[in-house]
Protein backbone atom coordinates (compact mmCIF):
# COMPACT_ATOMS: atom_id res chain seq x y z
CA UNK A 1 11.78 18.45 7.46
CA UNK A 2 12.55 15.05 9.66
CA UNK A 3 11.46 11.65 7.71
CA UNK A 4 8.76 10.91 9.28
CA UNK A 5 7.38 14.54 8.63
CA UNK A 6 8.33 13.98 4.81
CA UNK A 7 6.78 10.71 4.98
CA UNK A 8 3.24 11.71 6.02
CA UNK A 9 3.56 14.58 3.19
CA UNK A 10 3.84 12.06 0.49
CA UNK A 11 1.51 9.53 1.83
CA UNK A 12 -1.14 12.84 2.22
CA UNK A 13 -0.15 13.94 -1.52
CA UNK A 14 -0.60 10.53 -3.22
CA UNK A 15 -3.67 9.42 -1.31
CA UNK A 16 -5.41 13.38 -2.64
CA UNK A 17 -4.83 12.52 -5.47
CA UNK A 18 -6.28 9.06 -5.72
CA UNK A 19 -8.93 10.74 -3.97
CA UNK A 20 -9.32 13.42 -6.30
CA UNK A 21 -9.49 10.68 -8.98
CA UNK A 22 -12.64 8.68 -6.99
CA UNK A 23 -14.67 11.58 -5.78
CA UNK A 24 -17.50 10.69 -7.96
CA UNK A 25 -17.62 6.61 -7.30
CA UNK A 26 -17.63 4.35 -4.75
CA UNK A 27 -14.36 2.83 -3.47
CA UNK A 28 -13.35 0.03 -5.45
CA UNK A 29 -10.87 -2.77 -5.29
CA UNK A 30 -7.86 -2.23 -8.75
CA UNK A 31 -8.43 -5.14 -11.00
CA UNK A 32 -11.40 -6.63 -9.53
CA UNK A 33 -9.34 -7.38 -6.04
CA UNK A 34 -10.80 -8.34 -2.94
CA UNK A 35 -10.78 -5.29 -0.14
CA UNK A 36 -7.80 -6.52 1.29
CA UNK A 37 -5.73 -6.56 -1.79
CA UNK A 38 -3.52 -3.69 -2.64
CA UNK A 39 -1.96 -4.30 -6.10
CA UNK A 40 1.20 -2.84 -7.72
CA UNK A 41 0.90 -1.64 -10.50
CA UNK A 42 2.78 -0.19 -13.81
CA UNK A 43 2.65 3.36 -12.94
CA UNK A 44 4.60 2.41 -9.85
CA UNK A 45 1.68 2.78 -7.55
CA UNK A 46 0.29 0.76 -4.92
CA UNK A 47 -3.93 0.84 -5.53
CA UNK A 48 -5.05 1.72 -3.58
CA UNK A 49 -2.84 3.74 -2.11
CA UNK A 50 -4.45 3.96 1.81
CA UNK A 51 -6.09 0.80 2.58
CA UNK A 52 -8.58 0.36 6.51
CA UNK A 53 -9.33 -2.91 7.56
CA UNK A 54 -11.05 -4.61 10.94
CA UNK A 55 -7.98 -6.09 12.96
CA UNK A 56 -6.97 -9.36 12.54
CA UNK A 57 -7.51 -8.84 8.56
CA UNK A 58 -4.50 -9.96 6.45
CA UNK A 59 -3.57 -7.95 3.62
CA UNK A 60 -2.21 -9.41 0.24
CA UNK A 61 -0.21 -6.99 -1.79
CA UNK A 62 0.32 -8.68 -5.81
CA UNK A 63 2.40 -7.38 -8.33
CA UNK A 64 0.87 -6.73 -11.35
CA UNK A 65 3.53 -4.63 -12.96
CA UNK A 66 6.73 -6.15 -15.04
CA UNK A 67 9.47 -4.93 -12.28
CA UNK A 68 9.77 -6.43 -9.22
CA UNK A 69 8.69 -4.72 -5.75
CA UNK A 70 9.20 -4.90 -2.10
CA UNK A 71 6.94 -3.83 0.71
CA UNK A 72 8.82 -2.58 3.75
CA UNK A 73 7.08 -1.55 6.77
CA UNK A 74 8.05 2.44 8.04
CA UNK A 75 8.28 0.51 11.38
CA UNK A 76 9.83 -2.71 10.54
CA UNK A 77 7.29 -4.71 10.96
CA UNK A 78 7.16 -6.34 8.12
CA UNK A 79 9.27 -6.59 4.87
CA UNK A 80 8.81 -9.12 1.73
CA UNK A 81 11.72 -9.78 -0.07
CA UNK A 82 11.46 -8.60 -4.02
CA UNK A 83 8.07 -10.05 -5.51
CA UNK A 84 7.84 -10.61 -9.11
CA UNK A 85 5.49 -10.76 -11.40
CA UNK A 86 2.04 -12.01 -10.61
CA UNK A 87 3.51 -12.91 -6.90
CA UNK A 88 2.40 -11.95 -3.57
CA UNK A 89 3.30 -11.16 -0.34
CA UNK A 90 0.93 -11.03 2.85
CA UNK A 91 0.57 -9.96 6.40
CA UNK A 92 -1.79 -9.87 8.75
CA UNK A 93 -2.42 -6.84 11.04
CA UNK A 94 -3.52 -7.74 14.67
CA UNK A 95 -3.08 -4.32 16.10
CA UNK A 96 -5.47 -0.92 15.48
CA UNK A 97 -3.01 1.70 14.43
CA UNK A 98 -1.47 3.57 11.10
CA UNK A 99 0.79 1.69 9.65
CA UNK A 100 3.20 3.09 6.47
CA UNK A 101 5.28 1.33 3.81
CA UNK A 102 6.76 1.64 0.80
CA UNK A 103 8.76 -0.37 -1.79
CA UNK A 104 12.27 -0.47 -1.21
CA UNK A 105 13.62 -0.65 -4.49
CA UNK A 106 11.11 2.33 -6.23
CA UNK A 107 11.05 4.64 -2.32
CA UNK A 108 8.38 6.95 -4.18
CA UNK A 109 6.23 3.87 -3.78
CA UNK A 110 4.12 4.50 -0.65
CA UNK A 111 0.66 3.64 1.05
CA UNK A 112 -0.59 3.24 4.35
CA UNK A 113 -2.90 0.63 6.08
CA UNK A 114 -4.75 1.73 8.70
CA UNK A 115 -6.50 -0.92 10.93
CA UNK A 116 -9.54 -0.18 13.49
């Protein structure tokens, strides 16, 4: 199976089962976040894990666990260096399309951001 084929696997597996965990409620923001806040969190887990926003949005992943975490475009589009605790690390999407990442210290760490 190529990477990118692996990739979309995992990124279909974890966002069923955050799914599967929300059927019954409306989506809502981890902690209390604004829409366009994806926040890491202790079970090494972005929340949420797929994330669409208008164009020209900027996103603001925070770290809410006790390691530190990276976000790493699939692409290379972007890539924050390691965020602590309680820091953040933003970008803003101009472009409609799919875009993956992941944390590059804790891989298994994935989400997508789709922008329309």
């Amino acid at each position: 199976m190529s990477h990118g084929r692996r990739w979309l696997a995992a990124t279909l597996a974890a966002n069923l089962m955050v799914l599967a965990g929300t059927a019954n409620s409306a989506p809502a923001a981890a902690g209390g976040a604004s829409p366009s806040t994806v926040v890491m969190a202790h079970e090494f887990m972005f929340a949420p894990t797929s994330l669409t926003i208008p164009a020209g949005a900027t996103v603001t992943w925070t770290n809410k666990d006790e390691e530190p975490h990276t976000i790493v475009s699939e692409s290379g589009l972007f890539r924050s260096g390691a965020i602590d605790t309680n820091e953040s690390f933003s970008f803003k999407f101009e472009k409609p399309g799919t875009y993956h990442y992941a944390c590059s210290i804790h891989p298994r760490m994935i989400g997508t951001i789709i922008v329309r």
